[in-house]
N, C-alpha and C. Protein backbone atom coordinates (compact mmCIF):
# COMPACT_ATOMS: atom_id res chain seq x y z
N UNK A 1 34.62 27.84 -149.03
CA UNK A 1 34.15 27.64 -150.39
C UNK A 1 32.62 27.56 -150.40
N UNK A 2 31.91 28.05 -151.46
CA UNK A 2 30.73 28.26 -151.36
C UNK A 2 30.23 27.06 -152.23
N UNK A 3 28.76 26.64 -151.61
CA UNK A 3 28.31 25.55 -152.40
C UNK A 3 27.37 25.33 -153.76
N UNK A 4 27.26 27.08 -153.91
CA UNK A 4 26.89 27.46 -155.09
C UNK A 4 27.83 26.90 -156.49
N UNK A 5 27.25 26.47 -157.42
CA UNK A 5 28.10 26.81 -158.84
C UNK A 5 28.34 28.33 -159.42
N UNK A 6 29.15 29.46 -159.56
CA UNK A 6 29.86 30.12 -159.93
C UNK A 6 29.46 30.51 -161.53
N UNK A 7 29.10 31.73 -162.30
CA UNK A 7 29.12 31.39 -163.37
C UNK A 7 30.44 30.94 -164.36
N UNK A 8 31.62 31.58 -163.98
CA UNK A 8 32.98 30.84 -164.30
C UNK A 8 33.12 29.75 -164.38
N UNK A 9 32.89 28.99 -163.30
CA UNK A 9 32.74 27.34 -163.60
C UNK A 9 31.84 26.94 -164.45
N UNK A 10 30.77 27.37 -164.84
CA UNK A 10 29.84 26.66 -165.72
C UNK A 10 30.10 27.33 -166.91
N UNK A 11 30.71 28.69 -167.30
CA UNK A 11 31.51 28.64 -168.77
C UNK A 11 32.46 27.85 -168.88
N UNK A 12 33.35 27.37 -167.93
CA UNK A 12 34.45 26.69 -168.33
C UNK A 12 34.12 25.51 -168.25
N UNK A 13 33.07 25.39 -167.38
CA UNK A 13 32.35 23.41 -167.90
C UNK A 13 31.93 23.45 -169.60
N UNK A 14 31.31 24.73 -170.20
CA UNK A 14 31.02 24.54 -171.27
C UNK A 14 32.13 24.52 -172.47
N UNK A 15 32.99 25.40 -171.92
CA UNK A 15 34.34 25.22 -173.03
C UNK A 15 34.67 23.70 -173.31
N UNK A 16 34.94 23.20 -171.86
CA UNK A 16 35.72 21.46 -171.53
C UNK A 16 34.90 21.08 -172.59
N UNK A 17 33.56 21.23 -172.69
CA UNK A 17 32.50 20.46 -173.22
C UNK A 17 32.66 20.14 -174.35
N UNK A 18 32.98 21.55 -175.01
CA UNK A 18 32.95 21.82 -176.40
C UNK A 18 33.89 21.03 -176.81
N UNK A 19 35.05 21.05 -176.20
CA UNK A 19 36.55 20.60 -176.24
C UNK A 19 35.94 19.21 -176.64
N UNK A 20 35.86 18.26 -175.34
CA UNK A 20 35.24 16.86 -175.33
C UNK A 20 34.69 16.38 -176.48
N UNK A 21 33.92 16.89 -177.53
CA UNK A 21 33.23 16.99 -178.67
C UNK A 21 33.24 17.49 -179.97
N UNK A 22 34.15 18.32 -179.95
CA UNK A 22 34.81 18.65 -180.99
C UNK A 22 35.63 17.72 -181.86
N UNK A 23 35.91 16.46 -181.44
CA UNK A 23 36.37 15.59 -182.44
C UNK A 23 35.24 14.26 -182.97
N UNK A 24 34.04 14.72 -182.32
CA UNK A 24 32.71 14.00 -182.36
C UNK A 24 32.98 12.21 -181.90
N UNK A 25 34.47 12.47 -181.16
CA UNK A 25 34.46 10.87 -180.46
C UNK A 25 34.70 10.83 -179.15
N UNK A 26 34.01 11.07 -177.97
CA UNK A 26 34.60 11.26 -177.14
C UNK A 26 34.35 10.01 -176.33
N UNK A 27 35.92 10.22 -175.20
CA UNK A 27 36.34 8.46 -175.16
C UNK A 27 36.09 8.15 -173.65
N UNK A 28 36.51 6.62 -173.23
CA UNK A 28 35.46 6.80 -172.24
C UNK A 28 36.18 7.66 -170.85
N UNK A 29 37.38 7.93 -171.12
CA UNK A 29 38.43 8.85 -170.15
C UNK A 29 37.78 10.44 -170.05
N UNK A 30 37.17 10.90 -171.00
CA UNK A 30 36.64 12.23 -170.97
C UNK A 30 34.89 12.01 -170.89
N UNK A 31 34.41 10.90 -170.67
CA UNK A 31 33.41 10.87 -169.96
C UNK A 31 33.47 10.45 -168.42
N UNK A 32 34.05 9.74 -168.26
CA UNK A 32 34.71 9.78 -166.85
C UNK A 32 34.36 10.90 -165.99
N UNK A 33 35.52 11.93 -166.76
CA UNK A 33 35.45 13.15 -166.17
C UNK A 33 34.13 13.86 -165.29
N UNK A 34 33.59 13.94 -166.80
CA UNK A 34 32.01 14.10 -166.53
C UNK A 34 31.23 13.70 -165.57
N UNK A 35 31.67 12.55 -165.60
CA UNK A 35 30.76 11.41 -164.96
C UNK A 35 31.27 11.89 -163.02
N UNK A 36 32.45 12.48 -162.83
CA UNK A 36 33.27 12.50 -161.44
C UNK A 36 32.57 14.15 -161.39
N UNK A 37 32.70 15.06 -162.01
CA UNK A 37 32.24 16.17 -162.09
C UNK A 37 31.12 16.26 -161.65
N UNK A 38 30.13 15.35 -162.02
CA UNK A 38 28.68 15.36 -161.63
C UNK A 38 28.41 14.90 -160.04
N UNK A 39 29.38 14.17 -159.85
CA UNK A 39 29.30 13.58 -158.77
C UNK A 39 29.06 14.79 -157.68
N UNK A 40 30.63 15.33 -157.54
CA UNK A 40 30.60 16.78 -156.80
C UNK A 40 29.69 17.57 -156.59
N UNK A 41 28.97 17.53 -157.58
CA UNK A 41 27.74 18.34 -157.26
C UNK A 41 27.03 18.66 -156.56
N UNK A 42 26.19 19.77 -155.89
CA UNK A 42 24.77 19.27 -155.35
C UNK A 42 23.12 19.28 -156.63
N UNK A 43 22.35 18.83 -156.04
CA UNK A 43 21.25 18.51 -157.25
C UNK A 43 21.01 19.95 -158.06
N UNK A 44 20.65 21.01 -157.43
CA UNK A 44 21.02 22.45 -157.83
C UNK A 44 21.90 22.49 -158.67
N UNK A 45 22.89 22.32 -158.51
CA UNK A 45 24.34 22.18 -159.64
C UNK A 45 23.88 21.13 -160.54
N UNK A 46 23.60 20.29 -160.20
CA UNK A 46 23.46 19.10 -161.33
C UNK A 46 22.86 19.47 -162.58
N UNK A 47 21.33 20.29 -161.76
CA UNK A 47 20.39 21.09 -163.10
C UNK A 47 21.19 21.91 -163.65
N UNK A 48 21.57 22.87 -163.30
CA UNK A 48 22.12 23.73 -163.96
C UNK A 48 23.22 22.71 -164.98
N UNK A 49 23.97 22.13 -164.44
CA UNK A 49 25.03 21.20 -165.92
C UNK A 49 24.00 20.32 -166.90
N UNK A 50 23.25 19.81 -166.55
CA UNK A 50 22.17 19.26 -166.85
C UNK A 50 21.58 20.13 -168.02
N UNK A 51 21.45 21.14 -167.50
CA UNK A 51 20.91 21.98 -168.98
C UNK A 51 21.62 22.73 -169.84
N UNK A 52 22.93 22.83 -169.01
CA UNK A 52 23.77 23.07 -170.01
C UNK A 52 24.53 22.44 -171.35
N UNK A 53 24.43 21.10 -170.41
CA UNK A 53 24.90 19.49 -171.60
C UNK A 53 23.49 19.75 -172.46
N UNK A 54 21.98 20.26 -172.57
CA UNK A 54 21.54 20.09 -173.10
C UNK A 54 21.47 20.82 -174.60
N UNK A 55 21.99 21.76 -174.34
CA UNK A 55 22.15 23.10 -175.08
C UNK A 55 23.36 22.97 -175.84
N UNK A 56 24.91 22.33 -175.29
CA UNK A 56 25.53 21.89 -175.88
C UNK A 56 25.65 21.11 -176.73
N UNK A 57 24.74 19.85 -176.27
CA UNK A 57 24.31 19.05 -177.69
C UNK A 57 23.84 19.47 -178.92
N UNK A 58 22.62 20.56 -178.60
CA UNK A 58 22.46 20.98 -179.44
C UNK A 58 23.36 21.53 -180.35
N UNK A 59 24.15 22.70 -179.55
CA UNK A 59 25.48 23.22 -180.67
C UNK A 59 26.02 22.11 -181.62
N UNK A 60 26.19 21.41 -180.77
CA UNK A 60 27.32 19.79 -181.19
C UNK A 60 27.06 19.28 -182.72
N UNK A 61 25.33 19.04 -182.37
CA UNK A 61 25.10 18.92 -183.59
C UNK A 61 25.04 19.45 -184.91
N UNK A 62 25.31 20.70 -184.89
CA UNK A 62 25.70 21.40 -186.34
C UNK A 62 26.54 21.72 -186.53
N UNK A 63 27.86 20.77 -185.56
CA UNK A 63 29.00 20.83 -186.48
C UNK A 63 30.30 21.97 -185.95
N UNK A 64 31.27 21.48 -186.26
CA UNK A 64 32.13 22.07 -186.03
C UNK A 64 32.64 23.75 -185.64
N UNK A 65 31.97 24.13 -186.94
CA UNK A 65 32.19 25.49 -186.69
C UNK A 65 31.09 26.31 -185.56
N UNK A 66 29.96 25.49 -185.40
CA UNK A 66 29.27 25.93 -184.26
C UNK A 66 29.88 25.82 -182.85
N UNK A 67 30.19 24.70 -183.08
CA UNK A 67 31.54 24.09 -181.69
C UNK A 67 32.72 25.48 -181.25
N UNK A 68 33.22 25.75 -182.58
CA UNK A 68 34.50 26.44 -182.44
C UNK A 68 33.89 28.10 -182.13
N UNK A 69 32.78 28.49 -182.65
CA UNK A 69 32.03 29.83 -182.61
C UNK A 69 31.32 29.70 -180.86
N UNK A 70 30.92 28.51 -180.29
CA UNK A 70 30.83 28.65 -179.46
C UNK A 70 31.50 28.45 -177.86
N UNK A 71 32.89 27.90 -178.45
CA UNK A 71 33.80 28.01 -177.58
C UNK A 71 34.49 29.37 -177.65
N UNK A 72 34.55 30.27 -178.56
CA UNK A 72 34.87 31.26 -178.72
C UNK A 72 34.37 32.37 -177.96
N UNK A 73 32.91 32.16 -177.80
CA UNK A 73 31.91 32.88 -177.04
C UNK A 73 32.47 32.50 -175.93
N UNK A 74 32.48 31.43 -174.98
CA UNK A 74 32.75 31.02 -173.91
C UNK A 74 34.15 31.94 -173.26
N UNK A 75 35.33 31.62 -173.99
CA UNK A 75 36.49 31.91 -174.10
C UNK A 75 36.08 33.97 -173.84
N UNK A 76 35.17 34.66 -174.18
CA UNK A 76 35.25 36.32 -174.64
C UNK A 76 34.87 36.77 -173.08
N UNK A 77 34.09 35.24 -172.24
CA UNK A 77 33.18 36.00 -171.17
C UNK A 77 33.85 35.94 -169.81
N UNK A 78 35.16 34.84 -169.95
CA UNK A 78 35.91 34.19 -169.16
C UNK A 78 37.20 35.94 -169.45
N UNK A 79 37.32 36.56 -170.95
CA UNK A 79 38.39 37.54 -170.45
C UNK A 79 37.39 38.62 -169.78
N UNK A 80 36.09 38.98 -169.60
CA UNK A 80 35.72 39.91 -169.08
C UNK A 80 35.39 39.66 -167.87
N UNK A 81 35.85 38.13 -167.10
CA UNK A 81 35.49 37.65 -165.86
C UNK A 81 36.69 38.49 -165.07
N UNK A 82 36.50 39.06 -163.62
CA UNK A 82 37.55 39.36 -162.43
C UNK A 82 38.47 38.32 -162.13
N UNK A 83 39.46 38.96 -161.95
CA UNK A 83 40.93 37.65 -162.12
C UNK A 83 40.73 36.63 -163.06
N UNK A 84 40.61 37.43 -164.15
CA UNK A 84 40.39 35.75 -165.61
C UNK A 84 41.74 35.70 -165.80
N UNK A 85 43.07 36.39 -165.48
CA UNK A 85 44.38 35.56 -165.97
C UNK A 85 44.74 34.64 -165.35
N UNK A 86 44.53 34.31 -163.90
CA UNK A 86 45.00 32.89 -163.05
C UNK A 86 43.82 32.07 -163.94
N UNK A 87 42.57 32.59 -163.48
CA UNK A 87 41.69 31.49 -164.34
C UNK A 87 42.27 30.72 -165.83
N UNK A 88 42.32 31.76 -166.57
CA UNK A 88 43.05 31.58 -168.24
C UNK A 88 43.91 30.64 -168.14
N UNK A 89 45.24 30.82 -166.95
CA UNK A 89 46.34 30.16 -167.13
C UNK A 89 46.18 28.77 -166.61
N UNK A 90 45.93 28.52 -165.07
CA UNK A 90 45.48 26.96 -165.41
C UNK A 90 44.05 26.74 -165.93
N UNK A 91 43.07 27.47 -166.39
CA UNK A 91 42.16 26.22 -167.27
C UNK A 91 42.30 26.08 -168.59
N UNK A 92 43.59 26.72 -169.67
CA UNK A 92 44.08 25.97 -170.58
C UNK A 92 45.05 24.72 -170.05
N UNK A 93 45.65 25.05 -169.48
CA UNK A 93 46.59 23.24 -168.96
C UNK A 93 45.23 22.14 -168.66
N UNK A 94 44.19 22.74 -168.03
CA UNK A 94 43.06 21.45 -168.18
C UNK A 94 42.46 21.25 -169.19
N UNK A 95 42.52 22.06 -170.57
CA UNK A 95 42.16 21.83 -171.30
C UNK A 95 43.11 20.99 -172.23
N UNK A 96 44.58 21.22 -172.07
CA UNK A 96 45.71 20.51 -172.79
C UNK A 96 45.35 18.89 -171.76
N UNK A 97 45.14 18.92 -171.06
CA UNK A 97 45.26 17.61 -170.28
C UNK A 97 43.80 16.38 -171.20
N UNK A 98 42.63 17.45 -170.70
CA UNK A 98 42.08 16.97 -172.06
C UNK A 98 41.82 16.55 -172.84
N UNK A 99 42.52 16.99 -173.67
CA UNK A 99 43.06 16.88 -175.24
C UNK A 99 43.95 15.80 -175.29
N UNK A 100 44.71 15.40 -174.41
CA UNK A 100 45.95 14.58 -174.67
C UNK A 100 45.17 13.26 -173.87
N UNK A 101 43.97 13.56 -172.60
CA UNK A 101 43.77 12.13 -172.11
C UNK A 101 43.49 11.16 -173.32
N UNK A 102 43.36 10.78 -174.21
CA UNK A 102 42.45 9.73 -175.27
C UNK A 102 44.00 9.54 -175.97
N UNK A 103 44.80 10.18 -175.96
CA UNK A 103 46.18 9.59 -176.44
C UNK A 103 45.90 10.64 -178.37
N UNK A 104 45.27 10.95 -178.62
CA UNK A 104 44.73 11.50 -180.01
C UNK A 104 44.56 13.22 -179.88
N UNK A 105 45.51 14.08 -180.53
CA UNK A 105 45.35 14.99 -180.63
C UNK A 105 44.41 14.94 -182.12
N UNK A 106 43.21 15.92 -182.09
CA UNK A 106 42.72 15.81 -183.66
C UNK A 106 42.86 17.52 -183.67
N UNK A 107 42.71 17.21 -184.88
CA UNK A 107 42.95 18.70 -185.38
C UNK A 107 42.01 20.01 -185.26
N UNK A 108 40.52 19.18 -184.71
CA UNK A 108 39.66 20.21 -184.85
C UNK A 108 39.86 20.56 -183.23
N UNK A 109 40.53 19.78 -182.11
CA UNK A 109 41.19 20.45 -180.86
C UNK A 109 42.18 21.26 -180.75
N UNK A 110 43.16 20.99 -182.01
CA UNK A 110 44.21 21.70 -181.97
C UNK A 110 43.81 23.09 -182.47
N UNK A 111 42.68 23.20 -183.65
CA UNK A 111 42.50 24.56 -183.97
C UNK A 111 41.88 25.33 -183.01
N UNK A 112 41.05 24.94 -182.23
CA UNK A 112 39.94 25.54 -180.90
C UNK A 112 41.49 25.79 -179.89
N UNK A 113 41.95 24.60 -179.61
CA UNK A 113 43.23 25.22 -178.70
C UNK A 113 43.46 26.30 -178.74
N UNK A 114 44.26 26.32 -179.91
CA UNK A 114 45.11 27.62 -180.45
C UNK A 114 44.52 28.62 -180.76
N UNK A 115 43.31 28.76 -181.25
CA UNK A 115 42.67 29.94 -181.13
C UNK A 115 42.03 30.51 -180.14
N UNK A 116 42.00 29.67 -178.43
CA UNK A 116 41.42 29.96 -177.32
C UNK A 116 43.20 30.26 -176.96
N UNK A 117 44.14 29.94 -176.73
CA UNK A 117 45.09 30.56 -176.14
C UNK A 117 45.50 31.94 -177.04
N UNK A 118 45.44 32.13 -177.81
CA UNK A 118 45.21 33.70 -179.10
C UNK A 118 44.08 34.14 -177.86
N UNK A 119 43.18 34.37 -178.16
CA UNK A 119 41.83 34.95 -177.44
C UNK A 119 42.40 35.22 -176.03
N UNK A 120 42.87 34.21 -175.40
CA UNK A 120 43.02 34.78 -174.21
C UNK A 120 44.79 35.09 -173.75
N UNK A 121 45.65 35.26 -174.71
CA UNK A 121 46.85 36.08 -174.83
C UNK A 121 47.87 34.59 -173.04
N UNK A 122 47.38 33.21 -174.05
CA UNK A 122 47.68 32.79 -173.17
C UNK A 122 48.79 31.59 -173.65
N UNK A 123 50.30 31.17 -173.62
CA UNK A 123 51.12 30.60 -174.13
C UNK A 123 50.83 29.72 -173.62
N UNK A 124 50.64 28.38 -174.42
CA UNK A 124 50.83 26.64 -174.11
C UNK A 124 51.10 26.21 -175.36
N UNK A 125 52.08 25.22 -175.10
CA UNK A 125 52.60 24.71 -176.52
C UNK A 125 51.68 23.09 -176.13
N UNK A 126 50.95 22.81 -177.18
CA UNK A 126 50.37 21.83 -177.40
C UNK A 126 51.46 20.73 -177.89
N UNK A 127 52.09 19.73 -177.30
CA UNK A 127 52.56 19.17 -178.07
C UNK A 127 52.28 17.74 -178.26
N UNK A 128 52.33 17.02 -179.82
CA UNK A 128 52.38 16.21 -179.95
C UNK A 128 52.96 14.98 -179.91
N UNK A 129 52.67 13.71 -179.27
CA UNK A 129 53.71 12.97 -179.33
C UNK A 129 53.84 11.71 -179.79
């Protein structure tokens, strides 16, 4: 395994991201994440997430449909990535995992869900419980 970050991984850090924020509450289980993610790193990697969380914020802040337009983007570069269907198939289950850690499905996850498994011709039943 190489100790480089990948550009695949750092779109799909930015999808998670979007995900994470898209209900503008994110809890302290999906900062966690973050927080273990960073760890892994080397400082090289760090910058690079580092400026990517920065750029994301930005999106963040205008709102939803910037969120969902730019997970969308994320989602277009991941189907023109080499072997994006293993990719596709488990990094929606990490994204359902996600979604369900905080115990709160909201709706503005469920619409990004469902329109990232559409986009990428990928079946997961989100379910609620």
């Amino acid at each position: 395994m190489n100790n480089k970050i990948n550009t695949a991984e750092v779109i799909l850090f930015n999808i998670l991201y979007m995900f994470m924020n898209c209900d503008f509450d994110v809890s302290d289980k999906e900062s966690e994440i973050i927080e273990n993610t960073m760890r892994e790193l080397t400082d090289e990697e760090k910058k690079i997430i580092e400026s990517q969380i920065k750029d994301n914020e930005k999106i963040i802040s205008k709102g939803f449909d910037k969120i969902k337009s730019r997970t969308m983007e994320m989602g277009k570069l991941i189907n023109e990535t080499k072997d994006s269907e293993g990719i596709k198939k488990s990094f929606i289950e990490v994204i359902k995992a996600m979604i369900l850690i905080d115990g709160v499905i909201h709706k503005n996850e469920k619409t990004m869900f469902n329109e990232l498994c559409k986009l990428w011709d990928v079946e997961s039943a989100l379910e609620i419980k």
